[in-house]
Protein backbone atom coordinates (compact mmCIF):
# COMPACT_ATOMS: atom_id res chain seq x y z
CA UNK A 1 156.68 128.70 188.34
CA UNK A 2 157.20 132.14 187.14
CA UNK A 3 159.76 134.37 186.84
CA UNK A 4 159.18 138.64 187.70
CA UNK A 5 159.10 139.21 184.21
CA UNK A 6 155.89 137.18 182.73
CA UNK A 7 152.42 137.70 183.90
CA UNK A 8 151.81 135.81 186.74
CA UNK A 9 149.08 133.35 186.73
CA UNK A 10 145.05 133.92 187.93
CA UNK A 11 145.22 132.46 191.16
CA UNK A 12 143.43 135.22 192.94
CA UNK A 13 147.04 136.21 195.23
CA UNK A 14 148.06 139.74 193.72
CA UNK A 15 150.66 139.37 196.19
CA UNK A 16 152.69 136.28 194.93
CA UNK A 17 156.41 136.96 195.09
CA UNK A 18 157.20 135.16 191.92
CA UNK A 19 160.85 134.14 191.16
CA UNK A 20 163.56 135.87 189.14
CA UNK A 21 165.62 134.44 187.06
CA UNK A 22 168.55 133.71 189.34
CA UNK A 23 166.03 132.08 192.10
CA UNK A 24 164.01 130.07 189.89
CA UNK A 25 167.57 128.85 188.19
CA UNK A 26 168.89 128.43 192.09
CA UNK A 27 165.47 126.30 192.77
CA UNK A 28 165.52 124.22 189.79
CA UNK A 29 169.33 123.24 190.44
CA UNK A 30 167.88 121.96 194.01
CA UNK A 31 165.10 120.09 192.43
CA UNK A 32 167.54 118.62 190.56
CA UNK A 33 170.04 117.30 193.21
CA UNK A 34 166.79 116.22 195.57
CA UNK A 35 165.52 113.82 192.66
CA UNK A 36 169.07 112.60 191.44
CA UNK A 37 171.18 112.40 194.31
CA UNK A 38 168.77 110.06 196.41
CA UNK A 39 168.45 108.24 192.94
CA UNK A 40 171.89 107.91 192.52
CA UNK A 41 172.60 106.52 196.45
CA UNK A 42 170.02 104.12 195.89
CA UNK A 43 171.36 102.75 193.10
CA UNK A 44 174.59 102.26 194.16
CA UNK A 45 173.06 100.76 197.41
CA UNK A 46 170.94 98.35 195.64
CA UNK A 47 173.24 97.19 193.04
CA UNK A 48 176.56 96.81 195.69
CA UNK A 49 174.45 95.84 199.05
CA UNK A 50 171.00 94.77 197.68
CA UNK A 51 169.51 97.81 200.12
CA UNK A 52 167.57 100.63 199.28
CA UNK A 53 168.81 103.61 200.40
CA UNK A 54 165.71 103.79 203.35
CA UNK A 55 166.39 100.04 203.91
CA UNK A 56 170.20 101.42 204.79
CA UNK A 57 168.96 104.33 206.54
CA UNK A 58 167.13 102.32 208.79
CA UNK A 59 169.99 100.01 209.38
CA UNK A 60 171.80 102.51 210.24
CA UNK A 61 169.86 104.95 212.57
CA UNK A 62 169.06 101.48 214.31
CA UNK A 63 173.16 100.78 214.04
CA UNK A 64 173.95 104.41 216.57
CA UNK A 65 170.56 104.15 219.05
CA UNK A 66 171.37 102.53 222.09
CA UNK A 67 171.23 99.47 222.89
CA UNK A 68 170.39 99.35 218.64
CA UNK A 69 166.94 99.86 219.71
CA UNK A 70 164.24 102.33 218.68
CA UNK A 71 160.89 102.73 218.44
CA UNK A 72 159.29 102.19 215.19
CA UNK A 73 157.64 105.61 215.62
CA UNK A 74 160.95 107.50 216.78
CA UNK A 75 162.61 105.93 213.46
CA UNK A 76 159.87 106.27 211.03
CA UNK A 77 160.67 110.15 211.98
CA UNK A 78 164.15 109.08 211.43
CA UNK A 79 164.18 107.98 207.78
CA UNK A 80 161.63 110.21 207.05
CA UNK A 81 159.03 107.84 206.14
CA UNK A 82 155.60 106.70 207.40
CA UNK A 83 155.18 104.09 209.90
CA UNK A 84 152.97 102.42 207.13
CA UNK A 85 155.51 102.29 204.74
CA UNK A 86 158.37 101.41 207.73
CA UNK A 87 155.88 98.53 208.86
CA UNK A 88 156.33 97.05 205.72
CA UNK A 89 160.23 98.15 205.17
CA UNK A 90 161.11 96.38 208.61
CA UNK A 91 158.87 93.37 207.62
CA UNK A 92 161.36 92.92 204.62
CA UNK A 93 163.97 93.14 207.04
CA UNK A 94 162.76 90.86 209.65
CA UNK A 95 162.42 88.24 206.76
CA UNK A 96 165.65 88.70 205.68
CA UNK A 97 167.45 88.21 209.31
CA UNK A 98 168.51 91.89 209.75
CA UNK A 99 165.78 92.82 212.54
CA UNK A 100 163.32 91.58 214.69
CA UNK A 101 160.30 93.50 216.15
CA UNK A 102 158.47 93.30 219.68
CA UNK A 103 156.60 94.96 221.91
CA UNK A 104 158.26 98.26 224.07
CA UNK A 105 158.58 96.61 227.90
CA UNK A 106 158.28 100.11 228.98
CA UNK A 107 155.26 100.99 227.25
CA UNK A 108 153.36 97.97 225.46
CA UNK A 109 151.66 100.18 223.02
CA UNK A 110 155.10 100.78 220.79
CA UNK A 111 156.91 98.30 219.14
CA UNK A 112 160.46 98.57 219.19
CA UNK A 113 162.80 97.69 216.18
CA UNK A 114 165.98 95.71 217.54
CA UNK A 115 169.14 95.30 215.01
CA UNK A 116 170.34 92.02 214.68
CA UNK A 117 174.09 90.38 214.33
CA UNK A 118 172.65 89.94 210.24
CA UNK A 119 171.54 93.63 210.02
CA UNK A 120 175.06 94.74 211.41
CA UNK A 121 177.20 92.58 209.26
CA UNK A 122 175.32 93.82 206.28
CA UNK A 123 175.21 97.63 207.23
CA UNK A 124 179.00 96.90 207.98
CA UNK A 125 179.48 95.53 204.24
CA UNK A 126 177.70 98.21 202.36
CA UNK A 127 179.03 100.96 204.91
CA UNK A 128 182.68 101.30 202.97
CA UNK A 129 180.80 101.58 199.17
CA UNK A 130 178.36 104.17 200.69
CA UNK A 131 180.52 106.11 202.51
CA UNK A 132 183.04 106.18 199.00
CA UNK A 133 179.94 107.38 197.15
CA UNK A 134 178.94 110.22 199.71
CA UNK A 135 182.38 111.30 199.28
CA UNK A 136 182.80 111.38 195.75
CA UNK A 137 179.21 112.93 194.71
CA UNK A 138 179.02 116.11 198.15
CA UNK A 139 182.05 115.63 200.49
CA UNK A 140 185.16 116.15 198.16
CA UNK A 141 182.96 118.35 195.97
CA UNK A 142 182.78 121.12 198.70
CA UNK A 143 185.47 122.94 200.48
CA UNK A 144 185.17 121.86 203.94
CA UNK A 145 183.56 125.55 204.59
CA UNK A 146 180.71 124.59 202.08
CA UNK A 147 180.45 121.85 203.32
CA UNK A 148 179.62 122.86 207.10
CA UNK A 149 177.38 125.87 205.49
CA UNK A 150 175.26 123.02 203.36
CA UNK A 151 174.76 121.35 206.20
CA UNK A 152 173.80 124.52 208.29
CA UNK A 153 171.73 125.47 205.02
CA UNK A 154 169.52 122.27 205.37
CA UNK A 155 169.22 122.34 208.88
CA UNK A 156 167.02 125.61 208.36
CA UNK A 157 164.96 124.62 205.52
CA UNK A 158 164.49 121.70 207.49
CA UNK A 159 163.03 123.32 210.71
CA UNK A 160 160.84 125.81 208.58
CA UNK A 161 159.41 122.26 207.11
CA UNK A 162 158.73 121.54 210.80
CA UNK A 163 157.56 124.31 212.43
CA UNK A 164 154.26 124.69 212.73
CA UNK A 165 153.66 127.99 211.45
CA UNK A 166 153.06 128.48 207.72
């Protein structure tokens, strides 16, 4: 990264629109809450639930689809991991009681992750510790105008990540 003011680097672009000062300062702060705050939920999860943060995620997003159903495509998209890595999450989670997985009867060629009564009594137990910690680090931090803004602010970095266009 670069800021306006050095020479930017030989990459061959003469039009790179290099950062100033106050973006690349903006930007790093960012960088900054992407790598700590996940760290910090995780820990928290791990040391009061013995979860990961994903391993909660998934708990959860299974917790509000209906009939606590979903397939293991729809909520790899939902926890924002790969079904490789959410094949061997849920397999953790199967072992431990907290899911089971089996074929979709609508279309054999998904497999569905189900919630169990295990999964929901521990999502329910580490729900109140989360929830205190989400608070404490973003909600109470924020007016609740921020807050809303944030959230819309996300939502739009988040669709330029998935549209197609680049």
């Amino acid at each position: 990264m670069s800021t306006q003011d050095e020479a930017p680097a030989r990459t061959g672009e003469d039009d790179v629109r290099w950062l100033g000062a106050g973006e690349l300062a903006s930007w790093m702060s960012v960088v900054r809450l992407m790598t700590r705050l996940p760290w910090a939920i995780d820990a928290e999860l791990q040391r009061d639930a013995d979860l990961s943060m994903v391993e909660y995620m998934t708990l959860a997003m299974l917790s509000e689809a209906p009939g606590r159903t979903l397939r293991m495509s729809v909520l790899a998209e939902h926890t924002s991991t790969s079904l490789s890595r959410l094949s061997h999450l849920v397999k953790r989670l199967e072992g431990r009681g907290y899911l089971r997985r089996e074929t979709d009867p609508a279309d054999g060629r998904f497999t569905n992750a189900i919630l169990l009564p295990a999964g929901t009594a521990k999502l329910e137990a580490a729900a109140p510790g989360h929830v205190a910690l989400v608070r404490r680090l973003v909600v109470d931090n924020l007016s609740a105008e921020r807050l809303r803004r944030l959230g819309q602010d996300a939502e739009r970095i988040l669709q330029r990540i998935d549209s197609p266009a680049r």
